[in-house]
Protein backbone atom coordinates (compact mmCIF):
# COMPACT_ATOMS: atom_id res chain seq x y z
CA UNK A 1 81.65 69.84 127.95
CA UNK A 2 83.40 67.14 125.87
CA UNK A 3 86.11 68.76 122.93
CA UNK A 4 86.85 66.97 120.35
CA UNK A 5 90.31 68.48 119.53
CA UNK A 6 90.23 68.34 115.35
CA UNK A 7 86.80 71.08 116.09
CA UNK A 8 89.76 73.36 117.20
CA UNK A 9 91.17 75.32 114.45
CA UNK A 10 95.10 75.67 114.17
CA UNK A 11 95.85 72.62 116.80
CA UNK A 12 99.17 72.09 114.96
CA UNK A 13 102.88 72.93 115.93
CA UNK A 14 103.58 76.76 115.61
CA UNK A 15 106.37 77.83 113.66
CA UNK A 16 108.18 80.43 115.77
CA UNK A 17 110.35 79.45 119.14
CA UNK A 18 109.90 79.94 122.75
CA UNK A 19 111.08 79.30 126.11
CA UNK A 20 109.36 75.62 125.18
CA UNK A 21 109.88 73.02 122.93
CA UNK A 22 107.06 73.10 119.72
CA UNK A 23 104.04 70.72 120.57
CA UNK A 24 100.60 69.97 118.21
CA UNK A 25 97.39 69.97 120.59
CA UNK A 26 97.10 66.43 120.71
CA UNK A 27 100.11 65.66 121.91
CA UNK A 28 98.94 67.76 125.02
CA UNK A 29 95.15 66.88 125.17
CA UNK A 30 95.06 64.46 128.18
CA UNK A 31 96.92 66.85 130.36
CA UNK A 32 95.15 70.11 129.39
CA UNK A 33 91.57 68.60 129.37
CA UNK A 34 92.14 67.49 133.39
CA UNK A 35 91.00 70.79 134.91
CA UNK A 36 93.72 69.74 137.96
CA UNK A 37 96.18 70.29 136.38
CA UNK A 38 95.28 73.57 134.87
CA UNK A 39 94.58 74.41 138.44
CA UNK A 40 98.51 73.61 139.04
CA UNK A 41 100.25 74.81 135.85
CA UNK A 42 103.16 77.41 135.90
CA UNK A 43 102.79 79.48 133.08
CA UNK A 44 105.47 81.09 131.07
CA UNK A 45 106.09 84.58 130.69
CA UNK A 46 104.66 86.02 127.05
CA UNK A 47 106.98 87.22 124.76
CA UNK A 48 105.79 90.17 123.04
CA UNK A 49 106.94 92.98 120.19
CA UNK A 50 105.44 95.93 118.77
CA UNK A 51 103.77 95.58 115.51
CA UNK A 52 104.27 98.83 113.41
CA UNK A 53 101.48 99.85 111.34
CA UNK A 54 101.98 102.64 109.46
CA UNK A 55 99.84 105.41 109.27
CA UNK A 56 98.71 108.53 107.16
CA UNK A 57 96.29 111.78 107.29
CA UNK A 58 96.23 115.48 106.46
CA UNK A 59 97.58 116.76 109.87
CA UNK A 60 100.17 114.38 110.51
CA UNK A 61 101.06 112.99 107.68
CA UNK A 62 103.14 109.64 107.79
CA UNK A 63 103.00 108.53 110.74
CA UNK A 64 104.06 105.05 112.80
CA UNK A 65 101.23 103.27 115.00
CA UNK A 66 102.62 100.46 116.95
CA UNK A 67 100.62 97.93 118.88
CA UNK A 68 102.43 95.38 121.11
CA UNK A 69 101.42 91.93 120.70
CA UNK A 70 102.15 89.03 122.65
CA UNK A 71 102.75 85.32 121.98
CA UNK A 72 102.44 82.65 124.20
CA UNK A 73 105.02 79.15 124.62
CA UNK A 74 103.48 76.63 122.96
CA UNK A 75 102.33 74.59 126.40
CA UNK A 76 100.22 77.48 127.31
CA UNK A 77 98.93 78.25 123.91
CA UNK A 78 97.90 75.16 123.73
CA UNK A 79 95.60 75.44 127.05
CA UNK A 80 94.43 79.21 125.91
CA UNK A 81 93.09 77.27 122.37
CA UNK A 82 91.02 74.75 124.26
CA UNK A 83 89.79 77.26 127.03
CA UNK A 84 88.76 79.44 124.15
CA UNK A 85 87.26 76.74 122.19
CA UNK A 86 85.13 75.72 125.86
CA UNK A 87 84.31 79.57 126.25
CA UNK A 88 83.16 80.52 122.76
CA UNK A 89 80.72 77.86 122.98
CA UNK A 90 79.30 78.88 126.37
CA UNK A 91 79.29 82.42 124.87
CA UNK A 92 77.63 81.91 121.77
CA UNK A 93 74.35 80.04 124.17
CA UNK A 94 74.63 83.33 126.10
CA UNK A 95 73.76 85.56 123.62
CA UNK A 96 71.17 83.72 122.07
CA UNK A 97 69.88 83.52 125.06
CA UNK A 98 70.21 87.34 125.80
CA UNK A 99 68.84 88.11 122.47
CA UNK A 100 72.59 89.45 121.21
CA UNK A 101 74.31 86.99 119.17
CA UNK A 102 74.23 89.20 116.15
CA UNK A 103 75.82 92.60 118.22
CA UNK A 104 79.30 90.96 118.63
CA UNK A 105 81.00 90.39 114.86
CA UNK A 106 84.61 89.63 115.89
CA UNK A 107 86.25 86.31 117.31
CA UNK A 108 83.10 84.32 117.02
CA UNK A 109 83.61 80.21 115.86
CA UNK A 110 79.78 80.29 114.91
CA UNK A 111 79.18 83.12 112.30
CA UNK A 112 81.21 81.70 109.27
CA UNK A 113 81.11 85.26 107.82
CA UNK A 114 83.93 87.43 107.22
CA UNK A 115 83.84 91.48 107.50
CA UNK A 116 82.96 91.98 103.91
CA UNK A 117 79.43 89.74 104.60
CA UNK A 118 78.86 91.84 108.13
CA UNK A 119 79.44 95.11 105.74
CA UNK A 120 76.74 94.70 103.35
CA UNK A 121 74.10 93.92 106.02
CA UNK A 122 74.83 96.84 107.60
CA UNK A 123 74.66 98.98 104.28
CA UNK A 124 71.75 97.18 102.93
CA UNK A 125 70.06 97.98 106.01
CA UNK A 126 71.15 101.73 106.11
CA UNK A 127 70.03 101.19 102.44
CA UNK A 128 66.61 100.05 103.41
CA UNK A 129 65.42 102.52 105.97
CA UNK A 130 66.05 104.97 103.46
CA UNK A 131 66.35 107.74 106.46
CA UNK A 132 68.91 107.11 109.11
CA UNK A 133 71.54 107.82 111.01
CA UNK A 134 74.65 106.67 111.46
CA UNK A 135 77.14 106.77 114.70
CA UNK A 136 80.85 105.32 113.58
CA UNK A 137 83.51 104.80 117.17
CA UNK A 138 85.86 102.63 118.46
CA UNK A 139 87.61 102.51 122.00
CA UNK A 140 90.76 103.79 122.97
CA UNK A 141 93.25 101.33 124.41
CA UNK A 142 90.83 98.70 124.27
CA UNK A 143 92.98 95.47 125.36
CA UNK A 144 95.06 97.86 127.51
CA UNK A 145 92.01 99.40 129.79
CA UNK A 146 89.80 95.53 130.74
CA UNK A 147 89.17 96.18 134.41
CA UNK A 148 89.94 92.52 135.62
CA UNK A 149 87.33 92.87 138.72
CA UNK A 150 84.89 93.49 136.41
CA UNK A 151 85.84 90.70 133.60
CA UNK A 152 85.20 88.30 136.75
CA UNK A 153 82.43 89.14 137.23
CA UNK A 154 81.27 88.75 133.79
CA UNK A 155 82.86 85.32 133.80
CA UNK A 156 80.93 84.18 136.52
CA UNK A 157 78.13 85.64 134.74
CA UNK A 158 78.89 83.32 131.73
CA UNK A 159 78.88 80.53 133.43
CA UNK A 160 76.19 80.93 136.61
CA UNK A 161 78.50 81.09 139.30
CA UNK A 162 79.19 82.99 141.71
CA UNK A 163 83.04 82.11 141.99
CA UNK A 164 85.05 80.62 139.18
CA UNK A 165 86.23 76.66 139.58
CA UNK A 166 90.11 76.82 139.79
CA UNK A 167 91.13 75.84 136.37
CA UNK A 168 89.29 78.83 134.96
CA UNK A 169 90.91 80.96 137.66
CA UNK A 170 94.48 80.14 137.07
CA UNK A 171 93.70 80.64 133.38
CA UNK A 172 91.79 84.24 133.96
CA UNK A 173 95.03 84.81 136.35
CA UNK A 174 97.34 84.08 133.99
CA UNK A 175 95.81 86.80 131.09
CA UNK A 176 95.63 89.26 133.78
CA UNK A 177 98.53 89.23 136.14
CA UNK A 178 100.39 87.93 133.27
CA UNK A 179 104.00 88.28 132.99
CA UNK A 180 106.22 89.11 129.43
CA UNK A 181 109.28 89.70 128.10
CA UNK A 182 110.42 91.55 125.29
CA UNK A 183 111.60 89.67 121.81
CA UNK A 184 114.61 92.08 121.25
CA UNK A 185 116.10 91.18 125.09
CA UNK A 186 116.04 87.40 123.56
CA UNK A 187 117.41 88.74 120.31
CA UNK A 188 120.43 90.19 121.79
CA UNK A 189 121.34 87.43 124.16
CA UNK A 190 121.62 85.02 121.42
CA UNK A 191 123.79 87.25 119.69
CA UNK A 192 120.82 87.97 116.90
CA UNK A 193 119.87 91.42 115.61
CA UNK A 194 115.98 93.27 116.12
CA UNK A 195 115.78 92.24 112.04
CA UNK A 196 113.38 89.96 109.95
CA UNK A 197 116.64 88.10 108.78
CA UNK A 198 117.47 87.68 113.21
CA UNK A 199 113.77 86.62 114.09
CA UNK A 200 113.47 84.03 111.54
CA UNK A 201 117.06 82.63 112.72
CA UNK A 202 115.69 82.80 116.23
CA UNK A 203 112.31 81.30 115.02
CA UNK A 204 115.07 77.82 113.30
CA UNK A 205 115.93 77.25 116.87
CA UNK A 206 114.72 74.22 118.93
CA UNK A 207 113.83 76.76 121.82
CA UNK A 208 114.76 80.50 122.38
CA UNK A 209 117.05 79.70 125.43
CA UNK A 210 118.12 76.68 127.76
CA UNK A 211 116.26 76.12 131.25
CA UNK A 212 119.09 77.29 133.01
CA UNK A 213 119.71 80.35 131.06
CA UNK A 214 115.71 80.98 131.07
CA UNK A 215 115.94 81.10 135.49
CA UNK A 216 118.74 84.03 135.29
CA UNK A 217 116.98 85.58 132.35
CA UNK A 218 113.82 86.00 134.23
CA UNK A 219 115.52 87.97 137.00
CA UNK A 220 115.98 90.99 135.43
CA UNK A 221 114.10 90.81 132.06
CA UNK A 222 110.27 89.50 133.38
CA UNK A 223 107.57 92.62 132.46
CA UNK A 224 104.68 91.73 135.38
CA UNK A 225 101.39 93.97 134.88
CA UNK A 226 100.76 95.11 138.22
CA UNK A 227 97.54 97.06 137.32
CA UNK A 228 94.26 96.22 137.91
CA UNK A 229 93.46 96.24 133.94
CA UNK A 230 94.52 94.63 130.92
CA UNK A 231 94.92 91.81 128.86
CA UNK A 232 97.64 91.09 126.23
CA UNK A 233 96.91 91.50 122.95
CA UNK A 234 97.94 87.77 120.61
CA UNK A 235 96.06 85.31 122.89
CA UNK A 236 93.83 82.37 121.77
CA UNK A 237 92.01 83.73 124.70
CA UNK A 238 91.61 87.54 124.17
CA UNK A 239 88.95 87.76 121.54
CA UNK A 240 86.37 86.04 123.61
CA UNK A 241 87.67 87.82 127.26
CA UNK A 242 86.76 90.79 125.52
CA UNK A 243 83.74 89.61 123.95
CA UNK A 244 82.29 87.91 127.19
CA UNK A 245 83.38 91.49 128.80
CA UNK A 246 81.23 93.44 126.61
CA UNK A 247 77.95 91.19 127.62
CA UNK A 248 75.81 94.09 129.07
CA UNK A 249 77.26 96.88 126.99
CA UNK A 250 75.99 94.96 123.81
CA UNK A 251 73.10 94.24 125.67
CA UNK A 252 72.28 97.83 126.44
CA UNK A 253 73.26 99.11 123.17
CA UNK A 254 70.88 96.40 121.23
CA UNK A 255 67.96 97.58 123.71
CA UNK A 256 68.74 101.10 123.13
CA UNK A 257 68.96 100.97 119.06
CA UNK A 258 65.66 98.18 119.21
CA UNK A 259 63.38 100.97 120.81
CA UNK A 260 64.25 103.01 117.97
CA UNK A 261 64.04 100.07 115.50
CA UNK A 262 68.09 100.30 114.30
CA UNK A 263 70.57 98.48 114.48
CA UNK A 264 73.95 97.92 116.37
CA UNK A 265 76.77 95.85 115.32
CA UNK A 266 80.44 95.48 117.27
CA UNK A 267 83.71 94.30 115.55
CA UNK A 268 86.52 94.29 118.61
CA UNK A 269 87.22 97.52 120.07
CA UNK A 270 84.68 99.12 116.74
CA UNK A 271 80.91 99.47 116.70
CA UNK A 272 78.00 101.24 114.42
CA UNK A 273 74.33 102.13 115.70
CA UNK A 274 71.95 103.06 112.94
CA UNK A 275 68.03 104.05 113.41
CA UNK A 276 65.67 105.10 110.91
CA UNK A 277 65.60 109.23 111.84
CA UNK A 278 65.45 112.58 110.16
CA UNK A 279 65.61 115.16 112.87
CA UNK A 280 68.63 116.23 113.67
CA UNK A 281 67.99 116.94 117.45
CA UNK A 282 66.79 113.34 117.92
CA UNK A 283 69.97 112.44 116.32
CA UNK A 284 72.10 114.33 119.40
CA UNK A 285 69.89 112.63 122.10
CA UNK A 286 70.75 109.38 120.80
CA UNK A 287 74.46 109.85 120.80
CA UNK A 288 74.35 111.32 124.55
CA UNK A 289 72.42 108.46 125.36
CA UNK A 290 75.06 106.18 123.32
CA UNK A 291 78.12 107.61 125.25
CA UNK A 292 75.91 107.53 128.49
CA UNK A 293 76.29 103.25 128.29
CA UNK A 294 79.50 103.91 127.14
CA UNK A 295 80.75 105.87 130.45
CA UNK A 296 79.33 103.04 132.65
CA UNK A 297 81.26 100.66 131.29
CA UNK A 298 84.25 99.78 133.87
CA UNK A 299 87.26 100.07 131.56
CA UNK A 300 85.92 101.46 128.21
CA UNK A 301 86.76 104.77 126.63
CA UNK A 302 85.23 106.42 123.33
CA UNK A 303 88.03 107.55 121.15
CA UNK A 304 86.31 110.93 120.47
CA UNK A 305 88.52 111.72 117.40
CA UNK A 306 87.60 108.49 115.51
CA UNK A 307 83.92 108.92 116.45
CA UNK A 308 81.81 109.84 113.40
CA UNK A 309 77.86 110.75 112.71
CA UNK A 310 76.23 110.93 109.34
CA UNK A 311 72.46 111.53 108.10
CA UNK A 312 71.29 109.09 105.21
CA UNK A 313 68.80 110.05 102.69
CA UNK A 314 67.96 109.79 99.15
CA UNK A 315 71.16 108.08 98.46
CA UNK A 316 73.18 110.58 99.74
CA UNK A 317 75.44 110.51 103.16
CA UNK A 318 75.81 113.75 105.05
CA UNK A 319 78.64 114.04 107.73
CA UNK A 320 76.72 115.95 111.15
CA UNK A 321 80.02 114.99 113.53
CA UNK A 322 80.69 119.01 113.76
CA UNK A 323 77.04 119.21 115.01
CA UNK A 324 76.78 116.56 117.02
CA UNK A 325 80.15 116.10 118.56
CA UNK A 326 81.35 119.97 118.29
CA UNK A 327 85.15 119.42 118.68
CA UNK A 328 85.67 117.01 116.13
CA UNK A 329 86.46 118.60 112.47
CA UNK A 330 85.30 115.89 110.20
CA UNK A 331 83.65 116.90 106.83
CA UNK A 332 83.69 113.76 104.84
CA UNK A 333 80.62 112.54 103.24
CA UNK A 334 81.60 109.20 103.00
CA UNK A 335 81.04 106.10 105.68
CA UNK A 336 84.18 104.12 106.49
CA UNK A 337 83.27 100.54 107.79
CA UNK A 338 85.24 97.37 108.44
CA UNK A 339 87.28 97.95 105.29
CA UNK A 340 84.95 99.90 102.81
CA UNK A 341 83.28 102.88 101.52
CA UNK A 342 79.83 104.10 101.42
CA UNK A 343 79.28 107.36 99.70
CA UNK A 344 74.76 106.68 99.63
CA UNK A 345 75.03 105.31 96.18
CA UNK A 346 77.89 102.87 95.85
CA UNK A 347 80.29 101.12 97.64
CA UNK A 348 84.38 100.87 97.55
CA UNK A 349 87.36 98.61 98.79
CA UNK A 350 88.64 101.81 101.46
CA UNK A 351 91.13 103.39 99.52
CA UNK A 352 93.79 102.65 102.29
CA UNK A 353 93.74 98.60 102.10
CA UNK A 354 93.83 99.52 98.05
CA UNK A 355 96.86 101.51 99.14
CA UNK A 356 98.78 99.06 100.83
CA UNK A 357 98.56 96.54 98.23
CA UNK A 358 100.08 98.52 95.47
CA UNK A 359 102.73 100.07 98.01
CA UNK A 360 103.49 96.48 98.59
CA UNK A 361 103.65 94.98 95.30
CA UNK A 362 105.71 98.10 94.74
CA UNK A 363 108.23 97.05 96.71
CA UNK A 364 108.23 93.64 95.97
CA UNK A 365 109.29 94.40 92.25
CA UNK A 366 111.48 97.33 93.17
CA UNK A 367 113.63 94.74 95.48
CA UNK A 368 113.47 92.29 92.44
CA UNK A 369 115.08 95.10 90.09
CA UNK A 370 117.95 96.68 92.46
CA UNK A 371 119.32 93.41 92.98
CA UNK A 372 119.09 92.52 89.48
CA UNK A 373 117.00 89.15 90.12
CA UNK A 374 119.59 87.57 91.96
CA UNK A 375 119.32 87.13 96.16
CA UNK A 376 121.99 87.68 98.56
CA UNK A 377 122.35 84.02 98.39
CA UNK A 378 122.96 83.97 95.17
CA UNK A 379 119.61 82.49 94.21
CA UNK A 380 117.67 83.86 91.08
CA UNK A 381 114.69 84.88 91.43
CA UNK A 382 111.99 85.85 88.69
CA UNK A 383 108.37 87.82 88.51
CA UNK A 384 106.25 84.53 88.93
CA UNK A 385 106.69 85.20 92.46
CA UNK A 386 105.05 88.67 92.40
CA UNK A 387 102.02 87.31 90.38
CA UNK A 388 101.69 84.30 92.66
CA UNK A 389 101.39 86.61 95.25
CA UNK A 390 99.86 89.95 93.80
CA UNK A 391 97.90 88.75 90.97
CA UNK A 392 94.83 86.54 89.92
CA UNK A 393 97.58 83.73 88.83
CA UNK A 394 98.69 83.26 92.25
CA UNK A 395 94.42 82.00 91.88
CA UNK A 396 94.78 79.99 88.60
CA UNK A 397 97.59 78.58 89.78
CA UNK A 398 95.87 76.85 92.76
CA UNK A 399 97.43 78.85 95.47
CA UNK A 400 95.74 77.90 99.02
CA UNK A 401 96.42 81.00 100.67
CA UNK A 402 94.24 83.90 100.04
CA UNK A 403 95.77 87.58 98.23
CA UNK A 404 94.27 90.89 97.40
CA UNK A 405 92.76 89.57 94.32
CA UNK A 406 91.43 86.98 95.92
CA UNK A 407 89.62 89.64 98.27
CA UNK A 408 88.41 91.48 95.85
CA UNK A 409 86.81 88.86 94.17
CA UNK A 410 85.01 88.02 96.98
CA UNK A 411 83.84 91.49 97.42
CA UNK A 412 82.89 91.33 94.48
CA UNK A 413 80.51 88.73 94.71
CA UNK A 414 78.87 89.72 97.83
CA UNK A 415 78.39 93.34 96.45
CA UNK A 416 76.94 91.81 93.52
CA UNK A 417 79.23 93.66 91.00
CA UNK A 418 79.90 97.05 92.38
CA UNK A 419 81.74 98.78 89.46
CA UNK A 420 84.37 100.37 91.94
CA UNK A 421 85.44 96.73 93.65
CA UNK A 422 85.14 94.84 90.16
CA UNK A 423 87.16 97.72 88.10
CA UNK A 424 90.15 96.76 90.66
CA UNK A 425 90.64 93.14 89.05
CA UNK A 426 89.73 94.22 85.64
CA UNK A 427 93.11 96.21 85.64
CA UNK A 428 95.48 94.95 88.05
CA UNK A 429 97.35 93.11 85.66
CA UNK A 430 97.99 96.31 83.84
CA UNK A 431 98.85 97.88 87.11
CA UNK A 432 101.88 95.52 87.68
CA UNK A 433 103.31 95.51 84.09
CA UNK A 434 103.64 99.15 83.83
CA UNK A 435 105.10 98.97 87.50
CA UNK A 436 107.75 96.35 86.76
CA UNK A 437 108.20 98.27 83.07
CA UNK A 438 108.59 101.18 85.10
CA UNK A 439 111.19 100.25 87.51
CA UNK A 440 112.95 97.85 84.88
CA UNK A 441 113.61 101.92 83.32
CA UNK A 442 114.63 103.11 86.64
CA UNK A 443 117.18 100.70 87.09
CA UNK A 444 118.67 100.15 83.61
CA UNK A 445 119.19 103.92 83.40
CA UNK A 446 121.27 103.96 86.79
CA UNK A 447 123.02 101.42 85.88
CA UNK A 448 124.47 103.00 82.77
């Protein structure tokens, strides 16, 4: 198919460094769109990290999650954006043909929705059949467990063939027997601590080593996956391998939820089934026949602690997991999906994104106070920042990036004026004055 290269979103020059010089799309175009050189092309080893996220609940309390994500040089990023683009499109005629296009949510170029837009259909519809129930998973090690064998086949699948041409090989290759190495090994050899002040001095440099220094580093310091599974998680290309993966299992799961007239909807490595149903039995056959297309799936695992079932009626939600999945302890009536909460009568921002913002903003003022506005630098700095940022005049003010506020407003809107997700921006301006009033307190009084 022809590209034309301004269709592809983010074709500029990245801002980070790599074992290659930065590069915009077009400057590359002619060489990646000749498939014969694809065919040729050494690819450079990933460099990955691991993200922490941190984490909270009753039985562990804080805790640290860390994912490992991995970046590609710019070269090969550069041919993973215009395979992607190529796939995506081949995809999204796939599942229209297949009768699927709305089960997959997540890294689609076509849907021009964002999570909060795939929410409300799904509790509008809950909202509709007035009796229903609810299964809430996801799948453990998702990126991690891809059986490659099988994501060939589903390739070939894609694209009616029964082998794949040798561009597309060398690209599937290179996501599956790829080959990394670890940011804080590149840190220390250029002297550079595992900090945010040592990445972004590694990220000013033209590239993070010289050619000759990049052949001895590889020696000793290249992490090759020699399993039979797995993709790396950061790619242009891993959103639709795992989509074009999943092609049967969404097509089983819409087929199973259809017969019972319900729905089924797939965000990543998450997924909800609902079908109009009362009886509580039916309710367990349907989950055994859920995890049933589940366990013939080459590669995919149900995270049974995260898996969740609730009975809707009368605009009330009823949590069943203890019945229907007996080892799981879960007793909250409340439906957690893609960022909100549905208690039967009205809907919430989750309480943990809610969380995060004021823990950040938090912070944000707290560092403002303890060094008494002034930066390390010696730079002053002031509370527009923090408003720019954290408040509705970061909005007035024109910002082009997106903040919290900015979220919420467009929750807002698409929830039509839910008093929970409206009372957020009605006060937040409160919230940050008697935050900054308090720590102004905190800090005077130490320093006295």
């Amino acid at each position: 198919m022809k590209v034309n290269i301004y269709d592809i979103k983010n074709n500029g020059k990245r801002k980070y460094a790599h074992f290659d010089k930065r590069l915009e799309l077009k400057e590359v175009y002619k060489y990646i769109s000749n498939p014969e050189n694809i065919a040729k092309h050494n690819f450079y080893p990933f460099i990955y990290y691991e993200k922490k996220m941190y984490k909270f609940n009753k039985e562990k309390g804080k805790y640290d999650k860390k994912r490992p994500i991995c970046y590609a040089s710019h070269i090969d990023r550069c041919i993973y954006q215009y395979y992607a683009y190529i796939l995506n499109h081949m995809y999204n005629e796939k599942v229209c043909e297949l009768n699927i296009d709305d089960c997959s949510i997540a890294y689609r170029n076509n849907k021009r929705k964002s999570n909060i837009h795939f929410a409300k259909e799904v509790f509008d519809f809950i909202k509709q059949t007035q009796n229903a129930y609810i299964i809430i998973g996801d799948f453990k090690g998702f990126f991690d467990n891809l059986d490659h064998n099988y994501l060939k086949e589903q390739l070939c699948k894609l694209m009616n063939v029964d082998k794949l041409s040798e561009d597309i090989y060398a690209v599937f290759k290179s996501m599956t027997k790829f080959s990394k190495c670890r940011l804080e090994d590149i840190l220390i050899l250029n002297g550079l601590r595992d900090t945010y002040k040592g990445i972004r001095e590694l990220n000013s440099y033209e590239t993070v080593m010289d050619v000759e220094t990049f052949k001895k580093f590889k020696k000793g310091n290249l992490i090759k996956n020699q399993n039979k599974f797995g993709i790396p998680q950061g790619s242009s290309l891993s959103g639709i391998f795992s989509n074009i993966y999943m092609m049967d299992f969404d097509y089983k799961m819409k087929e199973l939820v259809s017969s019972n007239n319900g729905l089924y909807r797939r965000y990543s490595d998450d997924f909800i089934l609902v079908i109009p149903c009362r009886d509580i039995e039916v309710c367990k056959k349907f989950y055994d026949e859920a995890i049933a297309i589940i366990d013939v799936t080459p590669g995919v695992y149900i995270e049974k602690d995260k898996t969740k079932a609730y009975l809707y009626s009368s605009d009330n939600v009823e949590n069943i997991t203890n019945y229907v999945i007996p080892e799981i302890k879960d007793e909250k009536n409340i439906i957690d999906y893609l960022g909100f909460f549905f208690d039967g009568k009205s809907i919430s921002i989750r309480q943990k994104t809610y969380g995060k913002y004021i823990y950040r903003m938090r912070r944000k003022i707290d560092g403002i106070e303890k060094c008494n506005g002034i930066t390390y630098k010696g730079n002053r700095i002031n509370y527009d920042k923090v408003y720019e940022k954290y408040s509705k005049k970061g909005l007035m003010r024109g910002q082009k990036t997106s903040n919290f506020i900015s979220y919420v407003r467009l929750s807002n809107k698409v929830f039509k004026n839910e008093k929970n997700i409206s009372n957020i921006e009605k006060n937040h301006m409160r919230k940050i004055a008697k935050v900054i009033k308090e720590k102004r307190i905190k800090y005077s009084t130490n320093k006295i």
